[in-house]
C-alpha atoms as a PDB file:
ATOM      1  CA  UNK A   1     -68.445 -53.813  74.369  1.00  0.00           C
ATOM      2  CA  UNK A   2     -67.096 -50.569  75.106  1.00  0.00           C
ATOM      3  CA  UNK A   3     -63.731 -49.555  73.899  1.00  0.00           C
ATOM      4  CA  UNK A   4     -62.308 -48.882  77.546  1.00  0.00           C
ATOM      5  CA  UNK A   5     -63.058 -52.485  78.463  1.00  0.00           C
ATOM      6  CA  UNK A   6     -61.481 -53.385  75.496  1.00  0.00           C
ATOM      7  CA  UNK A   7     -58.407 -51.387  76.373  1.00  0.00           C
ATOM      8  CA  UNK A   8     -58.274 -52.927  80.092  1.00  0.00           C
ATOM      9  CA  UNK A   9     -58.361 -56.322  78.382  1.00  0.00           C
ATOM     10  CA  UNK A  10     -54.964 -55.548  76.809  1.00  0.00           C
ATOM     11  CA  UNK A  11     -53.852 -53.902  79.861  1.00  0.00           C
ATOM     12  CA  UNK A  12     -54.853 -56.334  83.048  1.00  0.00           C
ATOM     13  CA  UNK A  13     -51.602 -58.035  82.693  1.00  0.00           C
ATOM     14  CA  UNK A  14     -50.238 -55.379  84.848  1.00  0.00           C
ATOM     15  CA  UNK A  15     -53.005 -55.495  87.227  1.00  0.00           C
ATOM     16  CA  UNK A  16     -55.502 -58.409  86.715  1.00  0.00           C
ATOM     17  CA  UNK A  17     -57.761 -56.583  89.558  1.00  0.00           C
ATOM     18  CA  UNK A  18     -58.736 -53.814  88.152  1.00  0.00           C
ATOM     19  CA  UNK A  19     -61.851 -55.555  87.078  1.00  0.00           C
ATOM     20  CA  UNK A  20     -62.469 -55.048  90.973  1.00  0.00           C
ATOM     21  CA  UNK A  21     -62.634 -51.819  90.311  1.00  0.00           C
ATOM     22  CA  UNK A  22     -64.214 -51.287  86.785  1.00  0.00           C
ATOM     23  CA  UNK A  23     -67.220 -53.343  88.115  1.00  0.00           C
ATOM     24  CA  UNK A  24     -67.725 -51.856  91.280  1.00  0.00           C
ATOM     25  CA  UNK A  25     -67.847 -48.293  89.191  1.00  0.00           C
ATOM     26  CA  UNK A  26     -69.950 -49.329  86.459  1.00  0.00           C
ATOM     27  CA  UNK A  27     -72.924 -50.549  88.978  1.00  0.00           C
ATOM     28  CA  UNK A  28     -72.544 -47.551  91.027  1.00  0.00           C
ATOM     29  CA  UNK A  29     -73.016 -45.042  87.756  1.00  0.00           C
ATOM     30  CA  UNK A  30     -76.035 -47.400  87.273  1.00  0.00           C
ATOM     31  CA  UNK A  31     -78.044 -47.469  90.299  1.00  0.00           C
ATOM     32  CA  UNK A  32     -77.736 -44.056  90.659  1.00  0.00           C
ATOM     33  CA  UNK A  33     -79.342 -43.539  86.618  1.00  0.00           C
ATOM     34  CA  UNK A  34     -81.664 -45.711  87.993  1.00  0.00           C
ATOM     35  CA  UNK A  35     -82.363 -43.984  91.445  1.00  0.00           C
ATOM     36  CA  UNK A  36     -82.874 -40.723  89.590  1.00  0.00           C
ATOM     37  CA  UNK A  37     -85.212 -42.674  86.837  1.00  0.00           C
ATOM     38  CA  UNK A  38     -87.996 -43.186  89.740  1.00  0.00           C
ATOM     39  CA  UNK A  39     -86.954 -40.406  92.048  1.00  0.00           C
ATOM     40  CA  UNK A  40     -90.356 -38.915  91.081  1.00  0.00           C
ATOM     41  CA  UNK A  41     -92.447 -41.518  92.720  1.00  0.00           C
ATOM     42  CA  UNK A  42     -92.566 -43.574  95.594  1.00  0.00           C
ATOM     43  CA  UNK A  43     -90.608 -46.793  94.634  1.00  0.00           C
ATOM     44  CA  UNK A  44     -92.669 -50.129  94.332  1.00  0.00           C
ATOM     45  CA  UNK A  45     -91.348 -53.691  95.927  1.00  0.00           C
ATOM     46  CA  UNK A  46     -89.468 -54.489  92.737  1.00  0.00           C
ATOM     47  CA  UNK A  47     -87.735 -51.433  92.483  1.00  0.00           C
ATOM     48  CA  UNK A  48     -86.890 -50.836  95.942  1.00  0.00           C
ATOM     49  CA  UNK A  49     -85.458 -54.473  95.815  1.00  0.00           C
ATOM     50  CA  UNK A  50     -83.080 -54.059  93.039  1.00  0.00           C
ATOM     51  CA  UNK A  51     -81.611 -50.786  94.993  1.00  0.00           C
ATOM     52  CA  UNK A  52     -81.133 -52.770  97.965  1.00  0.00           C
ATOM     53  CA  UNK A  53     -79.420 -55.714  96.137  1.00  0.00           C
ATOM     54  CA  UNK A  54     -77.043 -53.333  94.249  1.00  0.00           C
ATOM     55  CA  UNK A  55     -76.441 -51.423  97.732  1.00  0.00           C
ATOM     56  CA  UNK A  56     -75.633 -54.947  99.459  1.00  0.00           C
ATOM     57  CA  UNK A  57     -73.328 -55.823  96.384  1.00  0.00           C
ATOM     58  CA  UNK A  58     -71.176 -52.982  97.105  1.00  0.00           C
ATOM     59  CA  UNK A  59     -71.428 -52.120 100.455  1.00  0.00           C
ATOM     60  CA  UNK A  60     -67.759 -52.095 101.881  1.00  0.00           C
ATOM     61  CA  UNK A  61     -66.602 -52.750  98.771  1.00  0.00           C
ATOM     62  CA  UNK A  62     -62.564 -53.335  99.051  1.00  0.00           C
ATOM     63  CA  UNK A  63     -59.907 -51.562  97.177  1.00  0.00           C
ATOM     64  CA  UNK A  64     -58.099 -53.991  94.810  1.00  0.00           C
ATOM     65  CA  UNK A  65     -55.008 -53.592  96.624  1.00  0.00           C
ATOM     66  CA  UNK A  66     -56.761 -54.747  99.854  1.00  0.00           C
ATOM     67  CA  UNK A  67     -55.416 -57.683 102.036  1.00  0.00           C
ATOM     68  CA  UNK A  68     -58.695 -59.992 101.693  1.00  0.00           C
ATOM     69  CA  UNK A  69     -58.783 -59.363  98.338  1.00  0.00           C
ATOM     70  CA  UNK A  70     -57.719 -62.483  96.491  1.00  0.00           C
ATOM     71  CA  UNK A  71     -55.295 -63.073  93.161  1.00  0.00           C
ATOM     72  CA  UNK A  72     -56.998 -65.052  90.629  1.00  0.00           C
ATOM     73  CA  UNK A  73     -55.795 -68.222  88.824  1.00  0.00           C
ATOM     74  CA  UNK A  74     -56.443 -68.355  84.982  1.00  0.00           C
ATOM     75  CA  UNK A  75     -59.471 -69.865  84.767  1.00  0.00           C
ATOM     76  CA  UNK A  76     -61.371 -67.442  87.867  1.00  0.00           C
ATOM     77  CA  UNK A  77     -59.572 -64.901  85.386  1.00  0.00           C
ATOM     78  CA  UNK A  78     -61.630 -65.957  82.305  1.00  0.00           C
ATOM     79  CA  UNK A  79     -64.930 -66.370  84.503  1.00  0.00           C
ATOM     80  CA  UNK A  80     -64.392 -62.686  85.549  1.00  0.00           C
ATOM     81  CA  UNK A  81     -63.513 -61.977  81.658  1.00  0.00           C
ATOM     82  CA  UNK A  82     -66.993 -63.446  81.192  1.00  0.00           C
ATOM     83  CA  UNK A  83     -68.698 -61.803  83.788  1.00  0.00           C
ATOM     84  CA  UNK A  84     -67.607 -57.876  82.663  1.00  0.00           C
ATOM     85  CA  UNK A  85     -68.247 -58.939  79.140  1.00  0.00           C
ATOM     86  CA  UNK A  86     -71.972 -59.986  80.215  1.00  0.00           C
ATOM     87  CA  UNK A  87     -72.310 -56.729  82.254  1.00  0.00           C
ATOM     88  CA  UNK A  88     -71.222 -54.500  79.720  1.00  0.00           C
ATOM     89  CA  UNK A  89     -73.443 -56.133  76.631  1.00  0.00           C
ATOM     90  CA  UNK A  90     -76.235 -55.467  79.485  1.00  0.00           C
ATOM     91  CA  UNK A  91     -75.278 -51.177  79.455  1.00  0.00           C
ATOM     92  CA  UNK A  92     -76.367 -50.238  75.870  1.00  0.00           C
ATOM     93  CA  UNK A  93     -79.891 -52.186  76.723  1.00  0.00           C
ATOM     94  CA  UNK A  94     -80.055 -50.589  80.002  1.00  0.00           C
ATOM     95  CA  UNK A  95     -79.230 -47.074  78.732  1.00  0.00           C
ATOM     96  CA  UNK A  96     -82.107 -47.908  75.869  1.00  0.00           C
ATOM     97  CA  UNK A  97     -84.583 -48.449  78.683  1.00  0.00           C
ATOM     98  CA  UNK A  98     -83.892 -45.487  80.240  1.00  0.00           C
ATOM     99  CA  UNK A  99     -83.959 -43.398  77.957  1.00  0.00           C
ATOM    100  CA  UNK A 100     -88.034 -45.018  76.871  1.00  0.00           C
ATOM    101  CA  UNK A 101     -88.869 -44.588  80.671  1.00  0.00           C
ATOM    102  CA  UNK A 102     -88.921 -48.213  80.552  1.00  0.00           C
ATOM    103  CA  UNK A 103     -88.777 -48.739  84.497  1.00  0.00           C
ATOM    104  CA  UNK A 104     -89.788 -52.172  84.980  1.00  0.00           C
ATOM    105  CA  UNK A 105     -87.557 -53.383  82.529  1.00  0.00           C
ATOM    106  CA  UNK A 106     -84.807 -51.150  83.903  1.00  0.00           C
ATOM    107  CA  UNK A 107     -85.121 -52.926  87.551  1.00  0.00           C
ATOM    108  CA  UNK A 108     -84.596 -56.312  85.335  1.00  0.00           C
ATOM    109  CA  UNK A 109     -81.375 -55.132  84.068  1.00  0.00           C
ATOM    110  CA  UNK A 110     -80.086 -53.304  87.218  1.00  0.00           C
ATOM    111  CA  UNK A 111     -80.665 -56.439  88.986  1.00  0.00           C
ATOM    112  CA  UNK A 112     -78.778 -59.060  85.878  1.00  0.00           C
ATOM    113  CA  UNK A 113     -76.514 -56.128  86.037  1.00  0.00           C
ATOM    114  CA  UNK A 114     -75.790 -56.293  89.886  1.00  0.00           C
ATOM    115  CA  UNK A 115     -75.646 -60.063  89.672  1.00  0.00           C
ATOM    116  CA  UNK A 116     -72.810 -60.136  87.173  1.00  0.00           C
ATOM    117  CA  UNK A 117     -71.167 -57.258  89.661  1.00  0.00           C
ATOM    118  CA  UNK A 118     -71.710 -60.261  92.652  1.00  0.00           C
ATOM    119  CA  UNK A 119     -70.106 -62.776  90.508  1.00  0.00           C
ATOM    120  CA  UNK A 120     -66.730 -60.306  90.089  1.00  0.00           C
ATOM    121  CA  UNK A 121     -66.888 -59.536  93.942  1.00  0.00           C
ATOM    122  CA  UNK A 122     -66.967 -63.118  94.814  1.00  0.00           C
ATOM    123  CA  UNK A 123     -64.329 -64.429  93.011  1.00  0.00           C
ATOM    124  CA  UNK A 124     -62.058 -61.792  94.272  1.00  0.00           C
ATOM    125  CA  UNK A 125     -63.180 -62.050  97.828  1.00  0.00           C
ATOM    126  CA  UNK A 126     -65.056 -65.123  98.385  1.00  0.00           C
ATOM    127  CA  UNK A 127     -65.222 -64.959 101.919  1.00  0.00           C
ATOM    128  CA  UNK A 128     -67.588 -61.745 101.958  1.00  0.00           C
ATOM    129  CA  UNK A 129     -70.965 -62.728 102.745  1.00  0.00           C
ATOM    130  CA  UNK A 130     -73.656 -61.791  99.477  1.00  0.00           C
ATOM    131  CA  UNK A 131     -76.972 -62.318  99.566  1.00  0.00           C
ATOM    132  CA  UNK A 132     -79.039 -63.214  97.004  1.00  0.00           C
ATOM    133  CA  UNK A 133     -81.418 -60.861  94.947  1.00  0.00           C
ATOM    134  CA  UNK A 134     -84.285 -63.529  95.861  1.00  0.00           C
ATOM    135  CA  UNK A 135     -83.400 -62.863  99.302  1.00  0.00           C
ATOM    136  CA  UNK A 136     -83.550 -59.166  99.212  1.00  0.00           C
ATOM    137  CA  UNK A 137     -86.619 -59.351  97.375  1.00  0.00           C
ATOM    138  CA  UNK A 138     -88.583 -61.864  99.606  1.00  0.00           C
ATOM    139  CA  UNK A 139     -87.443 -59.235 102.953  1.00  0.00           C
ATOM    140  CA  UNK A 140     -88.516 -56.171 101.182  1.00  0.00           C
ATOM    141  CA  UNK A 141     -91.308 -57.735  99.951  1.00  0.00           C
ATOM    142  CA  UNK A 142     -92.398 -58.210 103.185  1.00  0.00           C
ATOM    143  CA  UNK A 143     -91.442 -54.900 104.338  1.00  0.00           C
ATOM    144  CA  UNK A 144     -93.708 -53.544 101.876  1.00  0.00           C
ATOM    145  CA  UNK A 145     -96.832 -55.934 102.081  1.00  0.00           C
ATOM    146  CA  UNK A 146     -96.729 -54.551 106.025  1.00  0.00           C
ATOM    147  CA  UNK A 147     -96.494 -51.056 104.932  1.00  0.00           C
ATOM    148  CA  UNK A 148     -99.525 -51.489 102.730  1.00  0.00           C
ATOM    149  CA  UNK A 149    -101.300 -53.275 104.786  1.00  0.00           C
ATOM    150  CA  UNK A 150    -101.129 -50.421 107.390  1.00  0.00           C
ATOM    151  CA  UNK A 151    -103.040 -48.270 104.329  1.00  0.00           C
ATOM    152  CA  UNK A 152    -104.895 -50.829 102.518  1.00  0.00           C
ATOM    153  CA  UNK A 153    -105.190 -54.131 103.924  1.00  0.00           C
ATOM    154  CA  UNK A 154    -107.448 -55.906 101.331  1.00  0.00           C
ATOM    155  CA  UNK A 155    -104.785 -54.990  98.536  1.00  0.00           C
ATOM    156  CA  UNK A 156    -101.626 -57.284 100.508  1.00  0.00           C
ATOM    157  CA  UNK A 157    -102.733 -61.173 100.386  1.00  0.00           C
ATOM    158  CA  UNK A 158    -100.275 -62.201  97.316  1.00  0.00           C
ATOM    159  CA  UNK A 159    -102.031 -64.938  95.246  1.00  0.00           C
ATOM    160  CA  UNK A 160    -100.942 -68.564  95.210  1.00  0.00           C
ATOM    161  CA  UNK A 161     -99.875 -68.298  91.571  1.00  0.00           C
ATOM    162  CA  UNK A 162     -97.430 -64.850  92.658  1.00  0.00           C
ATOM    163  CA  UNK A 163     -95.943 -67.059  95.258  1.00  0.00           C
ATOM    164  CA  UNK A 164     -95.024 -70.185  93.359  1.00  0.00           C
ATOM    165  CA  UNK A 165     -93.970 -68.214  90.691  1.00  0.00           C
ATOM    166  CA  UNK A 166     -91.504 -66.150  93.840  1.00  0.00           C
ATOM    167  CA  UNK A 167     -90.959 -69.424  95.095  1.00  0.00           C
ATOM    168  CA  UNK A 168     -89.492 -71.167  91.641  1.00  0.00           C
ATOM    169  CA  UNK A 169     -87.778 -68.237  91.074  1.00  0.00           C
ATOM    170  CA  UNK A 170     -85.966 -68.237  94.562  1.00  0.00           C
ATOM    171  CA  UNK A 171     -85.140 -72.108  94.008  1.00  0.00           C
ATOM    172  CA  UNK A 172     -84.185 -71.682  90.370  1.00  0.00           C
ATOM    173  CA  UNK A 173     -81.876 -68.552  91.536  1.00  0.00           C
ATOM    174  CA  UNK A 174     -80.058 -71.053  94.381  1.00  0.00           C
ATOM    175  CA  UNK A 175     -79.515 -73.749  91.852  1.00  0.00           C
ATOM    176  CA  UNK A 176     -77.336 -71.511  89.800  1.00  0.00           C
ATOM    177  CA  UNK A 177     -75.923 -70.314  92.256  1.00  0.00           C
ATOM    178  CA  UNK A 178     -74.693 -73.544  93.663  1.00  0.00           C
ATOM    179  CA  UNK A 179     -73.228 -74.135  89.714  1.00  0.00           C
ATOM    180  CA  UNK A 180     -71.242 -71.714  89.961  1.00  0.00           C
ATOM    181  CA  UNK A 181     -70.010 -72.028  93.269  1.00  0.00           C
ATOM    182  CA  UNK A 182     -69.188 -75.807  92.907  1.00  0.00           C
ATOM    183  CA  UNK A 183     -67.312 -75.262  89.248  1.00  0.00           C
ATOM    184  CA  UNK A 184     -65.530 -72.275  91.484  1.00  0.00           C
ATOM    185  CA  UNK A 185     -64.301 -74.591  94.306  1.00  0.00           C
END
């Protein structure tokens, strides 16, 4: 881990939001690295996917001082704790990928990036409505299989194996989800 995040461990006693903040910044810097990584070409499903789930994650995203934005109890603390800790292991392997040209694993990490960034926006304002990355994914998806079909349509019909695998993933994605929000409430 970083020594800044280090340092705001020491110092969140004055202001246990600021991880508001530091997440909200790190996945910004992020998707724009990535953004410029495959600025070049015209972005696949996957890729334009894990844009849209890191826009959706911080679109009108609230100051810390803001009125919906929540205080958290000692535990939510730690889970936030956990969930900065997991994003910033994730920065040295996403910088690595970058710098190889690595782009499908870069999409992987923007998007385990952007989910730890969810987890940190949610506990501090769980009323704000986040969708999913499966849900993003299965939309855009669809936005591209109609824009390809429109150029090639023989190239579109997914197989039956690519949509049980989306499928389990999507269900596998919810389950965790649920976890967390039920060891939350």
């Amino acid at each position: 881990m970083n020594e800044k995040i280090e340092e705001l461990f020491q110092r969140e006693h004055d202001n246990p939001r600021i991880w508001l903040r530091v997440a909200s910044e790190r996945l910004s810097l992020l998707r724009y690295v990535f953004l410029v990584q495959i600025e070049d070409g015209i972005p696949d499903a996957d890729q334009r996917s894990c844009l849209e789930y890191a826009d959706a994650v911080l679109i009108g995203w609230p100051d810390e001082h803001a009125d919906d934005v929540y205080d958290l109890d000692k535990d939510q603390l730690n889970e936030v704790r956990h969930d900065i800790t997991v994003m910033e292991e994730r920065v040295p392997v996403f910088r690595k990928q970058e710098q190889e040209g690595r782009i499908a694993d870069l999409s992987d990490s923007l998007v385990a990036i952007t989910g730890c960034v969810a987890q940190v926006r949610r506990a501090y304002q769980p009323g704000f409505p986040l969708p999913t990355y499966s849900e993003i994914r299965r939309v855009v998806q669809e936005e591209w299989n109609a824009d390809m079909e429109r150029i090639d349509p023989d190239r579109v019909n997914p197989s039956a194996e690519q949509m049980r695998e989306e499928a389990k993933s999507e269900n596998e994605e919810n389950a965790s989800e649920a976890r967390r929000e039920g060891e939350q409430a």
